[in-house]
PDB file of N, CA and C in Angstrom:
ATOM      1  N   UNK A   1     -17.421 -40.661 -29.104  1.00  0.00           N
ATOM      2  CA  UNK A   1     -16.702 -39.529 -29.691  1.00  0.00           C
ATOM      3  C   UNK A   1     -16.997 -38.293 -28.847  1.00  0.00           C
ATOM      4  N   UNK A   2     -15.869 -37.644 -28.612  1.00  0.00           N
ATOM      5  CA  UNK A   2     -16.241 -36.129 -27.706  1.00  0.00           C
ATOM      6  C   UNK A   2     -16.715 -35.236 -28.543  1.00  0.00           C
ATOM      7  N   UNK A   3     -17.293 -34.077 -28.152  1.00  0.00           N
ATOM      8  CA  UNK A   3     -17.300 -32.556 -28.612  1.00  0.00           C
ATOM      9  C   UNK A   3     -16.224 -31.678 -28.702  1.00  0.00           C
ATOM     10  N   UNK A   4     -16.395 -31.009 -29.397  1.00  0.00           N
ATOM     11  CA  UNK A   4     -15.461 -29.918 -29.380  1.00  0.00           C
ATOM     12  C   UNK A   4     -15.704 -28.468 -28.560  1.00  0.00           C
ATOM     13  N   UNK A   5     -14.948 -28.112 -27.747  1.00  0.00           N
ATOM     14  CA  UNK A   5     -15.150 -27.237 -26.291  1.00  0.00           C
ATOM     15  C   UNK A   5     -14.640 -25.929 -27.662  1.00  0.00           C
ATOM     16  N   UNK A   6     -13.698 -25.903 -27.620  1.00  0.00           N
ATOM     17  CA  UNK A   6     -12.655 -24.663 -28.163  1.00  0.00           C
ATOM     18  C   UNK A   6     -12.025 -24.755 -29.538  1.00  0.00           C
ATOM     19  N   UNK A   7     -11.774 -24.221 -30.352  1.00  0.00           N
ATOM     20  CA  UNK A   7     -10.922 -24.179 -31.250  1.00  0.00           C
ATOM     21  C   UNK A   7     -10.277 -23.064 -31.897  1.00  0.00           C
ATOM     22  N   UNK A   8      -9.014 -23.281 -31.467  1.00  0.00           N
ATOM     23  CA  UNK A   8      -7.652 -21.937 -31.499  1.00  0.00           C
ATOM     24  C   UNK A   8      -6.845 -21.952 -32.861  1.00  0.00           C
ATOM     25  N   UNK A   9      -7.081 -21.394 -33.022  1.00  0.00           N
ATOM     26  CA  UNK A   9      -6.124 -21.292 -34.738  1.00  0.00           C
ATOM     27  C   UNK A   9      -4.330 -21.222 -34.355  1.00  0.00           C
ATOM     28  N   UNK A  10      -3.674 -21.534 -34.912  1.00  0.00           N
ATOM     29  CA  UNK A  10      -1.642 -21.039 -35.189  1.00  0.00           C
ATOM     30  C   UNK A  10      -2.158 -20.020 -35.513  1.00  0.00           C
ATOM     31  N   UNK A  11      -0.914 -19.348 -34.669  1.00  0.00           N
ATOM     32  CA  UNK A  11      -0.639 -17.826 -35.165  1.00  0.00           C
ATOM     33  C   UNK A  11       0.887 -17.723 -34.199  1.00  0.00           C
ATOM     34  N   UNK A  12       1.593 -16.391 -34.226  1.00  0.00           N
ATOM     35  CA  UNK A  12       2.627 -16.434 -33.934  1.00  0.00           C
ATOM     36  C   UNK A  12       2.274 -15.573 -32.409  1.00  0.00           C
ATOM     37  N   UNK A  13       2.805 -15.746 -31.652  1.00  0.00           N
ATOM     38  CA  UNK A  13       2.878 -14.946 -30.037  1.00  0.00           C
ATOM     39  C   UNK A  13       4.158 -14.173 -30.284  1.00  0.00           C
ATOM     40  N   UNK A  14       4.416 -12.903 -30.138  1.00  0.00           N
ATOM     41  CA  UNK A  14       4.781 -11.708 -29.570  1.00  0.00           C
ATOM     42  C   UNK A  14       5.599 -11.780 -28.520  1.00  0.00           C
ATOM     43  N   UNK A  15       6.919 -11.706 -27.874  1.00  0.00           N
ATOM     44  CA  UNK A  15       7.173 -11.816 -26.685  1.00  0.00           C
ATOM     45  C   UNK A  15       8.160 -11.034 -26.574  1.00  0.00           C
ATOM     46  N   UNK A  16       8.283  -9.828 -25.713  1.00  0.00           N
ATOM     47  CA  UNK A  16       9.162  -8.714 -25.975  1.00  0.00           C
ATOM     48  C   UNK A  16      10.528  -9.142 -25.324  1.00  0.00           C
ATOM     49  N   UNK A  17      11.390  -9.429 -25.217  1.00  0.00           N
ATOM     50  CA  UNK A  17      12.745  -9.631 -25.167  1.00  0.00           C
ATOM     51  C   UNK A  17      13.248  -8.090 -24.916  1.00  0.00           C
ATOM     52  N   UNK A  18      14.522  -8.414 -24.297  1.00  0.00           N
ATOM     53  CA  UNK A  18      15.412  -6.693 -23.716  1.00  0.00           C
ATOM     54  C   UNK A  18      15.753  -6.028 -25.124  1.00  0.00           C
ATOM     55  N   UNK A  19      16.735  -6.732 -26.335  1.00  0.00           N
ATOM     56  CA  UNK A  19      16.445  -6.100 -27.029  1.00  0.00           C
ATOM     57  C   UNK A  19      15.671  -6.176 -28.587  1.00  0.00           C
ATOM     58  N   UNK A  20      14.467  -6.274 -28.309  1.00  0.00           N
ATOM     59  CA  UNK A  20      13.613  -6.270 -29.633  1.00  0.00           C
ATOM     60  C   UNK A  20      12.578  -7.226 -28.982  1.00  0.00           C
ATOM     61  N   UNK A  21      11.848  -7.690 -30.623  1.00  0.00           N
ATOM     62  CA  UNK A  21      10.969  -8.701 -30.460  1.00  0.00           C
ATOM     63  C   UNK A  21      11.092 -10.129 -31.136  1.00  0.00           C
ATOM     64  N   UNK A  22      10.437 -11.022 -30.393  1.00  0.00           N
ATOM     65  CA  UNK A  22      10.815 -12.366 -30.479  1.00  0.00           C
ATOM     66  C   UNK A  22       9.280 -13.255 -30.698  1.00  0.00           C
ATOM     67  N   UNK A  23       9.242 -13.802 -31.767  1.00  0.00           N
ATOM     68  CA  UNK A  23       7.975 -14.145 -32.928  1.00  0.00           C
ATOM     69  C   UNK A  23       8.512 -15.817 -32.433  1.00  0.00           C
ATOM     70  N   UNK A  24       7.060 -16.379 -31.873  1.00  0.00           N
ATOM     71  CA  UNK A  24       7.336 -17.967 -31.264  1.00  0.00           C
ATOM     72  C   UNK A  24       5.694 -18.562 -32.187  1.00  0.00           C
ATOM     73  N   UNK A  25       6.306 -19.252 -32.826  1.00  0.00           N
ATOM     74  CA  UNK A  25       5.032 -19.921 -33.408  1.00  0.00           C
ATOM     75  C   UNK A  25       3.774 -20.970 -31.808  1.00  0.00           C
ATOM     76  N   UNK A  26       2.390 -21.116 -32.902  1.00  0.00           N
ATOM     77  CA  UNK A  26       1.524 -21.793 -31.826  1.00  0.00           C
ATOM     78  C   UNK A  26       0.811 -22.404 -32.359  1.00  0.00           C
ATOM     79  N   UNK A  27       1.084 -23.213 -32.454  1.00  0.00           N
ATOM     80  CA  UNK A  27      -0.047 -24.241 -33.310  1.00  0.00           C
ATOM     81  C   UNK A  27      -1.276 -24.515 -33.376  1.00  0.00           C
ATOM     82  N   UNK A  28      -2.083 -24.702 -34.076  1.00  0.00           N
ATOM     83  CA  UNK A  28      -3.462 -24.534 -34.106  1.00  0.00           C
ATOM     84  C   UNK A  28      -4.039 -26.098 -33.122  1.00  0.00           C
ATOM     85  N   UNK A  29      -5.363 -25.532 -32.365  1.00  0.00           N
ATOM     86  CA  UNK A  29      -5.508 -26.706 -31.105  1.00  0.00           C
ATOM     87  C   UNK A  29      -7.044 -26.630 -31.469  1.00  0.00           C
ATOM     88  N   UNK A  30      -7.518 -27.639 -30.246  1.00  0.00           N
ATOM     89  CA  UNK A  30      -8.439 -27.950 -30.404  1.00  0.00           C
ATOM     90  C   UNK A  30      -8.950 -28.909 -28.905  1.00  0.00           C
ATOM     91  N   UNK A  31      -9.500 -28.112 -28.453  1.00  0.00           N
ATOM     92  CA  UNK A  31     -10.069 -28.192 -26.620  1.00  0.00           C
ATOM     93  C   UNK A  31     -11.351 -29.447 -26.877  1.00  0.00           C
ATOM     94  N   UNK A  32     -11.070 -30.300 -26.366  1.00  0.00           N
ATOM     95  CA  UNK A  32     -12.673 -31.615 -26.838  1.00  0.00           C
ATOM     96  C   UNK A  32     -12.817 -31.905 -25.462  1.00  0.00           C
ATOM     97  N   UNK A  33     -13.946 -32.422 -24.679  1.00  0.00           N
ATOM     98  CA  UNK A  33     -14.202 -33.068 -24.491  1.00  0.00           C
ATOM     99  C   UNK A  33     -14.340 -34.641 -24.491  1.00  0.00           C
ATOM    100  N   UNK A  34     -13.654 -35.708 -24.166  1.00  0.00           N
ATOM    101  CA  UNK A  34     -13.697 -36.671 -24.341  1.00  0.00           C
ATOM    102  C   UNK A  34     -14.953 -37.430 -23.715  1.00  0.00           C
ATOM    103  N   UNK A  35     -15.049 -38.152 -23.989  1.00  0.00           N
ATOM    104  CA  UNK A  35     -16.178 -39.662 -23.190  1.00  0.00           C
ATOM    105  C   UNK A  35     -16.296 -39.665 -21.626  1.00  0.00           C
ATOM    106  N   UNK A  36     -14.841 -39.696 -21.615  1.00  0.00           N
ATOM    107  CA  UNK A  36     -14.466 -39.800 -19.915  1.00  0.00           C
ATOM    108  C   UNK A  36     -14.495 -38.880 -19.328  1.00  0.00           C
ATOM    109  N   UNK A  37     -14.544 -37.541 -19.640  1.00  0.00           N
ATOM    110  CA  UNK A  37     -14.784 -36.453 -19.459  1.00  0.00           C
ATOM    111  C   UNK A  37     -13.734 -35.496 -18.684  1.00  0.00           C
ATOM    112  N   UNK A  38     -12.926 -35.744 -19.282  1.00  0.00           N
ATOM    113  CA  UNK A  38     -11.714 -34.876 -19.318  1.00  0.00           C
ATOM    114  C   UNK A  38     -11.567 -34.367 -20.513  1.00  0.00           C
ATOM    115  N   UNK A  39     -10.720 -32.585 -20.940  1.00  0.00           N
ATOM    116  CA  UNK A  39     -10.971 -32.111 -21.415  1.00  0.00           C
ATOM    117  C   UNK A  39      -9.441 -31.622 -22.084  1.00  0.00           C
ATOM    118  N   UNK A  40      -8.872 -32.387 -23.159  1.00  0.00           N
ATOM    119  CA  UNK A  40      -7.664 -32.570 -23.431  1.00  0.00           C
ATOM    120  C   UNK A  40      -7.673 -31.382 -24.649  1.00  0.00           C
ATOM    121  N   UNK A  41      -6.744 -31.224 -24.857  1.00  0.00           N
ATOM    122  CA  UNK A  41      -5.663 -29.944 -25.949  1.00  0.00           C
ATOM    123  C   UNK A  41      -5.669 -30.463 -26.693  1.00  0.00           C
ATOM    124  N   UNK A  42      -5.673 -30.679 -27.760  1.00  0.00           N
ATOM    125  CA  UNK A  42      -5.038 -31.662 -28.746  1.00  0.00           C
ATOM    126  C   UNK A  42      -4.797 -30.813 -30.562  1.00  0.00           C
ATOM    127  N   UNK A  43      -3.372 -31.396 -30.398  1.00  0.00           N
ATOM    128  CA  UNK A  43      -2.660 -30.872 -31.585  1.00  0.00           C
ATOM    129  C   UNK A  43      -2.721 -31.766 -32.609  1.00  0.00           C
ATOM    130  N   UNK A  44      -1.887 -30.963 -33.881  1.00  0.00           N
ATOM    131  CA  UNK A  44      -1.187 -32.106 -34.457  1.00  0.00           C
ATOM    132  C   UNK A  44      -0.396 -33.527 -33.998  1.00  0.00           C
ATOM    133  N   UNK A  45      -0.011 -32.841 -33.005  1.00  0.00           N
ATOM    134  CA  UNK A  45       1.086 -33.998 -32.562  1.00  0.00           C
ATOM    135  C   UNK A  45       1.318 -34.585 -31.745  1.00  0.00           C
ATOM    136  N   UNK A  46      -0.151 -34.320 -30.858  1.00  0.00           N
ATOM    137  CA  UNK A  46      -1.143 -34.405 -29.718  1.00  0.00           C
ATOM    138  C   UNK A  46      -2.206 -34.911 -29.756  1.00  0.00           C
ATOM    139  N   UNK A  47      -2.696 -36.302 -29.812  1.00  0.00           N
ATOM    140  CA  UNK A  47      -3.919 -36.634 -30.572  1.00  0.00           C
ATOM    141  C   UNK A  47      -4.544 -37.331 -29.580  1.00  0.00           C
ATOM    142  N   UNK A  48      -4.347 -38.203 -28.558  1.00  0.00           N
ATOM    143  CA  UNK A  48      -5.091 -38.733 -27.647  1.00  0.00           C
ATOM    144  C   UNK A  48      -5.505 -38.323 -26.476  1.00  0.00           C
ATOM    145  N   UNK A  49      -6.395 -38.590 -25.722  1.00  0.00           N
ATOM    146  CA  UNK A  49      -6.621 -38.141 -24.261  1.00  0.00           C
ATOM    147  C   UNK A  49      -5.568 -39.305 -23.334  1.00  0.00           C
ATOM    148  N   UNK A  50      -4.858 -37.754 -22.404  1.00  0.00           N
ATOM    149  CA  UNK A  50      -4.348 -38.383 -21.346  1.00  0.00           C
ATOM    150  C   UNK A  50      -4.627 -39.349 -20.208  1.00  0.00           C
ATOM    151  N   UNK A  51      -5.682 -39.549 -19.986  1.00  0.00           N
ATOM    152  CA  UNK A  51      -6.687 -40.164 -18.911  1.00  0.00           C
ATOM    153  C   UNK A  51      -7.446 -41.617 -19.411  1.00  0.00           C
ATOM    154  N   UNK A  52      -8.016 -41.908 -20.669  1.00  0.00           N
ATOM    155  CA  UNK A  52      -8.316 -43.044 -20.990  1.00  0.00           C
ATOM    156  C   UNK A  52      -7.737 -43.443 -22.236  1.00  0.00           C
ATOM    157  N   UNK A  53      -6.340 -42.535 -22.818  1.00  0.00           N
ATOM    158  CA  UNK A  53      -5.451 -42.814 -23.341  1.00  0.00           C
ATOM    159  C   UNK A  53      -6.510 -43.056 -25.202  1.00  0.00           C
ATOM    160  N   UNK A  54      -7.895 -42.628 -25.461  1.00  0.00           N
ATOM    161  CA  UNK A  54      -8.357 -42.323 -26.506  1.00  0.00           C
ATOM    162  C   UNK A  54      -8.054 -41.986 -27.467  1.00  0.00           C
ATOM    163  N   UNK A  55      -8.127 -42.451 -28.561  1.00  0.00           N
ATOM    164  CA  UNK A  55      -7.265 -41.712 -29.670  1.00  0.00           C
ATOM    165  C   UNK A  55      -8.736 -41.102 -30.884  1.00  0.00           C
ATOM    166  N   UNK A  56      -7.810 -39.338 -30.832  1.00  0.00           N
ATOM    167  CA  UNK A  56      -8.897 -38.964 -32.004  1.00  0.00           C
ATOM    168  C   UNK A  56      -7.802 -37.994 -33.134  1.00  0.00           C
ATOM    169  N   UNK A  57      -7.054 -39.084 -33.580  1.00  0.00           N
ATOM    170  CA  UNK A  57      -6.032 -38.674 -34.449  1.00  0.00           C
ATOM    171  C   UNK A  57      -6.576 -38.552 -35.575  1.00  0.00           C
ATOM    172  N   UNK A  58      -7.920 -39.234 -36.683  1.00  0.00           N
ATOM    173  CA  UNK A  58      -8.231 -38.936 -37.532  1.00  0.00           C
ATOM    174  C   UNK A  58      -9.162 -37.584 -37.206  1.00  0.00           C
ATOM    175  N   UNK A  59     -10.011 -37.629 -36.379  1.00  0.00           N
ATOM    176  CA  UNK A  59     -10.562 -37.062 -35.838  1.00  0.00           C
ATOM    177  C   UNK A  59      -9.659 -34.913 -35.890  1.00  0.00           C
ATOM    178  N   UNK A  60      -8.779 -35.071 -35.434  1.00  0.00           N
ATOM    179  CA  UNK A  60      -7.815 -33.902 -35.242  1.00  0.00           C
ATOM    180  C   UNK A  60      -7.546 -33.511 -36.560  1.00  0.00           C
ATOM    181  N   UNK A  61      -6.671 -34.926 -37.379  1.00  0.00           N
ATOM    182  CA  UNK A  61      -7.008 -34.527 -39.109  1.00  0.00           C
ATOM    183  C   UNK A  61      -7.605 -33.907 -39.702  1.00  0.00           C
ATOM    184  N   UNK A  62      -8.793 -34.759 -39.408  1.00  0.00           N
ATOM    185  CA  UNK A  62      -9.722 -34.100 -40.597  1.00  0.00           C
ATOM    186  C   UNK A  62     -10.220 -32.978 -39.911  1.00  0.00           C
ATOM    187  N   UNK A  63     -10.579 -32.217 -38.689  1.00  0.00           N
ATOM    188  CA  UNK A  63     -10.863 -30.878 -38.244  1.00  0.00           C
ATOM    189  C   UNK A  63      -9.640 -29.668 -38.722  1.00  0.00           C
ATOM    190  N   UNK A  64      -8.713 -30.159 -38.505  1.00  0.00           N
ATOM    191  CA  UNK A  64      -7.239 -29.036 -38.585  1.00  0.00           C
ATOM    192  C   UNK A  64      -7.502 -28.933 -40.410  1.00  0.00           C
ATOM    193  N   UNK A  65      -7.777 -30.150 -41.526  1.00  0.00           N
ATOM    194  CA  UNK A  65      -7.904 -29.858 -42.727  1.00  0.00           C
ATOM    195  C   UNK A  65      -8.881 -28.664 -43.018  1.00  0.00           C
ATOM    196  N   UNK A  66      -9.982 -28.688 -42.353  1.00  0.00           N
ATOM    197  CA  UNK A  66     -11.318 -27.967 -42.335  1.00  0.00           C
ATOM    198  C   UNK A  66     -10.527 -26.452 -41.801  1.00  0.00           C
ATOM    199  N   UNK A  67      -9.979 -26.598 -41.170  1.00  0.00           N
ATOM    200  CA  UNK A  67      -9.415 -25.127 -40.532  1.00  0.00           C
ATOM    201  C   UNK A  67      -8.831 -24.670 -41.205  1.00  0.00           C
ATOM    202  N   UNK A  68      -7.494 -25.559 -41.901  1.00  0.00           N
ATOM    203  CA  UNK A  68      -6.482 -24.711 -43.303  1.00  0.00           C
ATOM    204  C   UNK A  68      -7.694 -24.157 -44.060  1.00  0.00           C
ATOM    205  N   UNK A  69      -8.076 -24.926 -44.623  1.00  0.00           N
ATOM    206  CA  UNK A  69      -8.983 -24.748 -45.737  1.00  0.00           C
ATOM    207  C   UNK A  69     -10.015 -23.462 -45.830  1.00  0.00           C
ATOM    208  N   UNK A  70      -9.958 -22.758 -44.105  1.00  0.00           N
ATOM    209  CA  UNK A  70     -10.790 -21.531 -44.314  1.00  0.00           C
ATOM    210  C   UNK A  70      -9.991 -20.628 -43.750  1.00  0.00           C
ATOM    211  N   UNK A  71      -8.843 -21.121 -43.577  1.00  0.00           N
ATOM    212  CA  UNK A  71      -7.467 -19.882 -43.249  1.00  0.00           C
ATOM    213  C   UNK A  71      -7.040 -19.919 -44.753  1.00  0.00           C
ATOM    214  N   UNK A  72      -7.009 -20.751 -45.621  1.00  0.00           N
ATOM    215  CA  UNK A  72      -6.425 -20.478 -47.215  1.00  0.00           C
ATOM    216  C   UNK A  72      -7.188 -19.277 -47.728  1.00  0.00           C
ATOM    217  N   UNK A  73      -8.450 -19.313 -47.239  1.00  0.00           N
ATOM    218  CA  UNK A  73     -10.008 -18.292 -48.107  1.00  0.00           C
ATOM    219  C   UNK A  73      -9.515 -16.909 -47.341  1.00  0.00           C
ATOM    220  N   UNK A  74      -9.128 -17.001 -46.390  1.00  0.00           N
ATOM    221  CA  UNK A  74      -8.903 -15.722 -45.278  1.00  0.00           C
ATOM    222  C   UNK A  74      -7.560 -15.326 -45.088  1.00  0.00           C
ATOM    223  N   UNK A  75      -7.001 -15.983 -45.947  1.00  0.00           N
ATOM    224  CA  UNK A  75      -5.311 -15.862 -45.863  1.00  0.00           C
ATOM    225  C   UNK A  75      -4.850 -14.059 -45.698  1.00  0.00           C
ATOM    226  N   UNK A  76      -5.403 -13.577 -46.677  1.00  0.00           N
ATOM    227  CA  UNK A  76      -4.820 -11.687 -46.896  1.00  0.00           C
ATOM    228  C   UNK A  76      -5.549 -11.467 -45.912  1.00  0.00           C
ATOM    229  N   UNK A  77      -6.505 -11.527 -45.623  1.00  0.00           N
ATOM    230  CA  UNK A  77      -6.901 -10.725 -44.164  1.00  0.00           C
ATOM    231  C   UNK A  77      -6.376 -11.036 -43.119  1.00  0.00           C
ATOM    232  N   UNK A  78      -5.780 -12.253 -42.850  1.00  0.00           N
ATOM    233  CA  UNK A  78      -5.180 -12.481 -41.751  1.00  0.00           C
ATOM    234  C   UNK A  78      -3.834 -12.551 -41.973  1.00  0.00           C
ATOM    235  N   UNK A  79      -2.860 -12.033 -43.071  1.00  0.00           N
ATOM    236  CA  UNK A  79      -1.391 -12.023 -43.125  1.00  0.00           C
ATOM    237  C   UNK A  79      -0.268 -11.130 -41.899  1.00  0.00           C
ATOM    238  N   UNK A  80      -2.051  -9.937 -41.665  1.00  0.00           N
ATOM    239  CA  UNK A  80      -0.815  -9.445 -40.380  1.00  0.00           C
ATOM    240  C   UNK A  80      -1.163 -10.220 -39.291  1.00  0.00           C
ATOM    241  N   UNK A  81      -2.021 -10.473 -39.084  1.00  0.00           N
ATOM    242  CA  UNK A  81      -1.967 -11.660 -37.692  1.00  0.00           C
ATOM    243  C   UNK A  81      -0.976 -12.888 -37.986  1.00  0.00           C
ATOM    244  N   UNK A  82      -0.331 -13.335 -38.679  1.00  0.00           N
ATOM    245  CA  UNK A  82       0.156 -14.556 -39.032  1.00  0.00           C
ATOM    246  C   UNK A  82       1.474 -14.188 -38.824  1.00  0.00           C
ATOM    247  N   UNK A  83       2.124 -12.979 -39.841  1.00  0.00           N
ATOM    248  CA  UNK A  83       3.064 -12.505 -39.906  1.00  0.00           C
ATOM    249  C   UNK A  83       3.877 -11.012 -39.621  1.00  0.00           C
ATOM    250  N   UNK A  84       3.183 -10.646 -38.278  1.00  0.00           N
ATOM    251  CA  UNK A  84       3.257  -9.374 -37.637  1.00  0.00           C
ATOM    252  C   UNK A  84       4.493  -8.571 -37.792  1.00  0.00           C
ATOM    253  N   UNK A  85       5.758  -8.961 -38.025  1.00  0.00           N
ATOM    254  CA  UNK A  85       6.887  -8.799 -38.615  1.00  0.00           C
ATOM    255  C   UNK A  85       7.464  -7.486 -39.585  1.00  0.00           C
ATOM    256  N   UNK A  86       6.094  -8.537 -40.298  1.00  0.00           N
ATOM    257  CA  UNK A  86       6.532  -7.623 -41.828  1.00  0.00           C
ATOM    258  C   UNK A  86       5.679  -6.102 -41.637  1.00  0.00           C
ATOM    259  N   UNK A  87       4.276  -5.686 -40.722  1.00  0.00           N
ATOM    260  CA  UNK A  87       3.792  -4.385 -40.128  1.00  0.00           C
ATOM    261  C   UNK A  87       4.440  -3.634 -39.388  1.00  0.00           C
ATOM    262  N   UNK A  88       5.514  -4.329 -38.734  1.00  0.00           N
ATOM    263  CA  UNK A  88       6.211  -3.691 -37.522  1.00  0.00           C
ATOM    264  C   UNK A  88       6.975  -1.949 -38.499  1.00  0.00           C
ATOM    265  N   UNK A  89       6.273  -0.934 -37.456  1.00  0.00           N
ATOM    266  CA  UNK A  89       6.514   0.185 -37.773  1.00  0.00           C
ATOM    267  C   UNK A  89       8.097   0.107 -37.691  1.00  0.00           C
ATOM    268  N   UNK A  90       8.935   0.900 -38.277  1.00  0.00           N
ATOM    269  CA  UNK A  90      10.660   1.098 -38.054  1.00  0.00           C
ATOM    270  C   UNK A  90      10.796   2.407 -38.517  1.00  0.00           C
ATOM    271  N   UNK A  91      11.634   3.010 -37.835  1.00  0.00           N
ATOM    272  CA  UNK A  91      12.127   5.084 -37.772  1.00  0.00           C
ATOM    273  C   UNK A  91      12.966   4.890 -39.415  1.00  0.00           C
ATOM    274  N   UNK A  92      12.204   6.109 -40.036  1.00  0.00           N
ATOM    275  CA  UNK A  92      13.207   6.062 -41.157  1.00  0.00           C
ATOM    276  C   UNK A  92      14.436   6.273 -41.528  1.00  0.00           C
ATOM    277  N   UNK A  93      14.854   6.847 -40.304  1.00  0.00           N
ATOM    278  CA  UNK A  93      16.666   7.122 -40.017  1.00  0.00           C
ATOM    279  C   UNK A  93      17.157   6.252 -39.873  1.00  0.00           C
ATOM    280  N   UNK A  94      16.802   5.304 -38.892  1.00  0.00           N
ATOM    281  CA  UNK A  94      17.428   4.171 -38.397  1.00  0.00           C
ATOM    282  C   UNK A  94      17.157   2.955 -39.287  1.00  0.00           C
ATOM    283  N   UNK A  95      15.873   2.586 -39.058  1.00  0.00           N
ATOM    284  CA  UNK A  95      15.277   1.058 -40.065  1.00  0.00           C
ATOM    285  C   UNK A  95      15.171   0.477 -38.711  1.00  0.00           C
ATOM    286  N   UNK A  96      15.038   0.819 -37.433  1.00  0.00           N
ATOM    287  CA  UNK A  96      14.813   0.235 -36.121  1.00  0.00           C
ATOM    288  C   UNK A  96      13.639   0.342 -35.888  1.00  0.00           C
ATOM    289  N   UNK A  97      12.976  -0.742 -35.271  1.00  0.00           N
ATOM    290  CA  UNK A  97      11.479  -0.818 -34.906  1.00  0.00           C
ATOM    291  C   UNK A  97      11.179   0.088 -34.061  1.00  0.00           C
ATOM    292  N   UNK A  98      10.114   0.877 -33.969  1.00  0.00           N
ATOM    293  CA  UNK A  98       9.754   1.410 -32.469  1.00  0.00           C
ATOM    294  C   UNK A  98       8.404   1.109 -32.136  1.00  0.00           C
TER     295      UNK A  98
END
Protein backbone atom coordinates (compact mmCIF):
# COMPACT_ATOMS: atom_id res chain seq x y z
CA UNK A 1 0.00 0.00 0.00
CA UNK A 2 1.45 3.60 -0.81
CA UNK A 3 1.45 6.81 1.28
CA UNK A 4 -0.17 9.66 0.80
CA UNK A 5 2.25 12.63 -0.68
CA UNK A 6 -0.65 15.43 -1.05
CA UNK A 7 -4.15 15.94 -0.54
CA UNK A 8 -6.19 18.71 -2.53
CA UNK A 9 -9.69 19.32 -1.74
CA UNK A 10 -12.66 20.35 -4.97
CA UNK A 11 -13.12 23.68 -5.12
CA UNK A 12 -13.98 25.76 -8.13
CA UNK A 13 -10.92 27.63 -10.27
CA UNK A 14 -11.55 31.19 -11.39
CA UNK A 15 -10.60 31.79 -14.96
CA UNK A 16 -11.09 35.26 -16.31
CA UNK A 17 -12.55 35.10 -19.80
CA UNK A 18 -12.83 38.60 -22.15
CA UNK A 19 -16.11 39.06 -20.93
CA UNK A 20 -16.57 38.13 -17.23
CA UNK A 21 -15.78 35.18 -15.15
CA UNK A 22 -15.82 31.57 -15.77
CA UNK A 23 -16.21 29.08 -12.47
CA UNK A 24 -14.61 25.37 -13.71
CA UNK A 25 -15.07 22.84 -11.05
CA UNK A 26 -11.80 20.51 -9.57
CA UNK A 27 -12.16 17.68 -7.97
CA UNK A 28 -10.83 16.69 -4.87
CA UNK A 29 -7.27 14.47 -5.42
CA UNK A 30 -5.03 12.78 -3.76
CA UNK A 31 -1.01 12.60 -4.70
CA UNK A 32 0.22 8.75 -3.22
CA UNK A 33 2.97 7.27 -3.66
CA UNK A 34 2.68 3.85 -4.88
CA UNK A 35 4.97 0.58 -4.19
CA UNK A 36 6.62 1.07 -7.46
CA UNK A 37 7.29 4.32 -6.79
CA UNK A 38 5.66 6.45 -8.97
CA UNK A 39 3.61 9.09 -7.79
CA UNK A 40 0.03 9.06 -9.34
CA UNK A 41 -3.09 11.76 -8.93
CA UNK A 42 -5.78 9.93 -8.17
CA UNK A 43 -9.45 10.88 -8.25
CA UNK A 44 -12.68 9.67 -8.01
CA UNK A 45 -12.53 8.42 -11.29
CA UNK A 46 -8.93 7.88 -11.25
CA UNK A 47 -8.08 5.10 -9.02
CA UNK A 48 -5.09 3.11 -10.20
CA UNK A 49 -1.43 3.72 -10.82
CA UNK A 50 -0.39 4.18 -14.35
CA UNK A 51 2.89 2.24 -14.27
CA UNK A 52 2.06 -1.08 -12.37
CA UNK A 53 -1.51 -0.54 -13.23
CA UNK A 54 -2.37 -0.90 -9.01
CA UNK A 55 -5.55 -0.40 -7.92
CA UNK A 56 -6.41 1.77 -4.73
CA UNK A 57 -10.06 2.35 -5.53
CA UNK A 58 -11.29 1.40 -2.06
CA UNK A 59 -8.49 2.97 -0.81
CA UNK A 60 -9.51 6.62 -2.68
CA UNK A 61 -13.14 5.79 -1.22
CA UNK A 62 -12.75 5.57 1.87
CA UNK A 63 -10.07 8.74 2.08
CA UNK A 64 -12.40 11.17 -0.22
CA UNK A 65 -15.41 9.86 2.53
CA UNK A 66 -13.04 11.12 5.39
CA UNK A 67 -12.59 14.41 3.43
CA UNK A 68 -16.54 15.10 2.79
CA UNK A 69 -17.06 14.37 6.16
CA UNK A 70 -14.75 17.32 7.43
CA UNK A 71 -15.77 19.65 4.52
CA UNK A 72 -19.61 18.88 5.86
CA UNK A 73 -18.18 20.28 9.66
CA UNK A 74 -16.45 23.26 7.68
CA UNK A 75 -19.02 23.73 5.14
CA UNK A 76 -20.01 27.81 6.20
CA UNK A 77 -16.55 28.63 6.47
CA UNK A 78 -15.65 27.45 3.36
CA UNK A 79 -18.96 28.47 1.25
CA UNK A 80 -16.99 31.35 -0.26
CA UNK A 81 -14.20 29.23 -1.35
CA UNK A 82 -16.62 26.66 -2.85
CA UNK A 83 -18.96 29.12 -4.23
CA UNK A 84 -17.13 32.43 -5.05
CA UNK A 85 -20.02 33.57 -7.24
CA UNK A 86 -22.39 34.35 -4.87
CA UNK A 87 -19.31 37.18 -3.02
CA UNK A 88 -18.58 38.55 -6.30
CA UNK A 89 -18.84 42.37 -5.60
CA UNK A 90 -21.45 44.00 -8.53
CA UNK A 91 -21.95 48.20 -9.04
CA UNK A 92 -25.30 49.04 -7.74
CA UNK A 93 -26.36 50.82 -10.92
CA UNK A 94 -25.58 48.22 -13.06
CA UNK A 95 -25.78 44.62 -11.03
CA UNK A 96 -22.33 44.10 -13.11
CA UNK A 97 -19.44 42.57 -11.39
CA UNK A 98 -16.38 44.66 -10.97
Amino acid sequence: MGRIIRSIAGGYEAQEVPFGTVYRWCPECVVLECDCGKRPTLTGATTACEQCGADYAAFVRDYMTLIQDDLAADYLLRDEATHPWRYQRTSPETGIPV
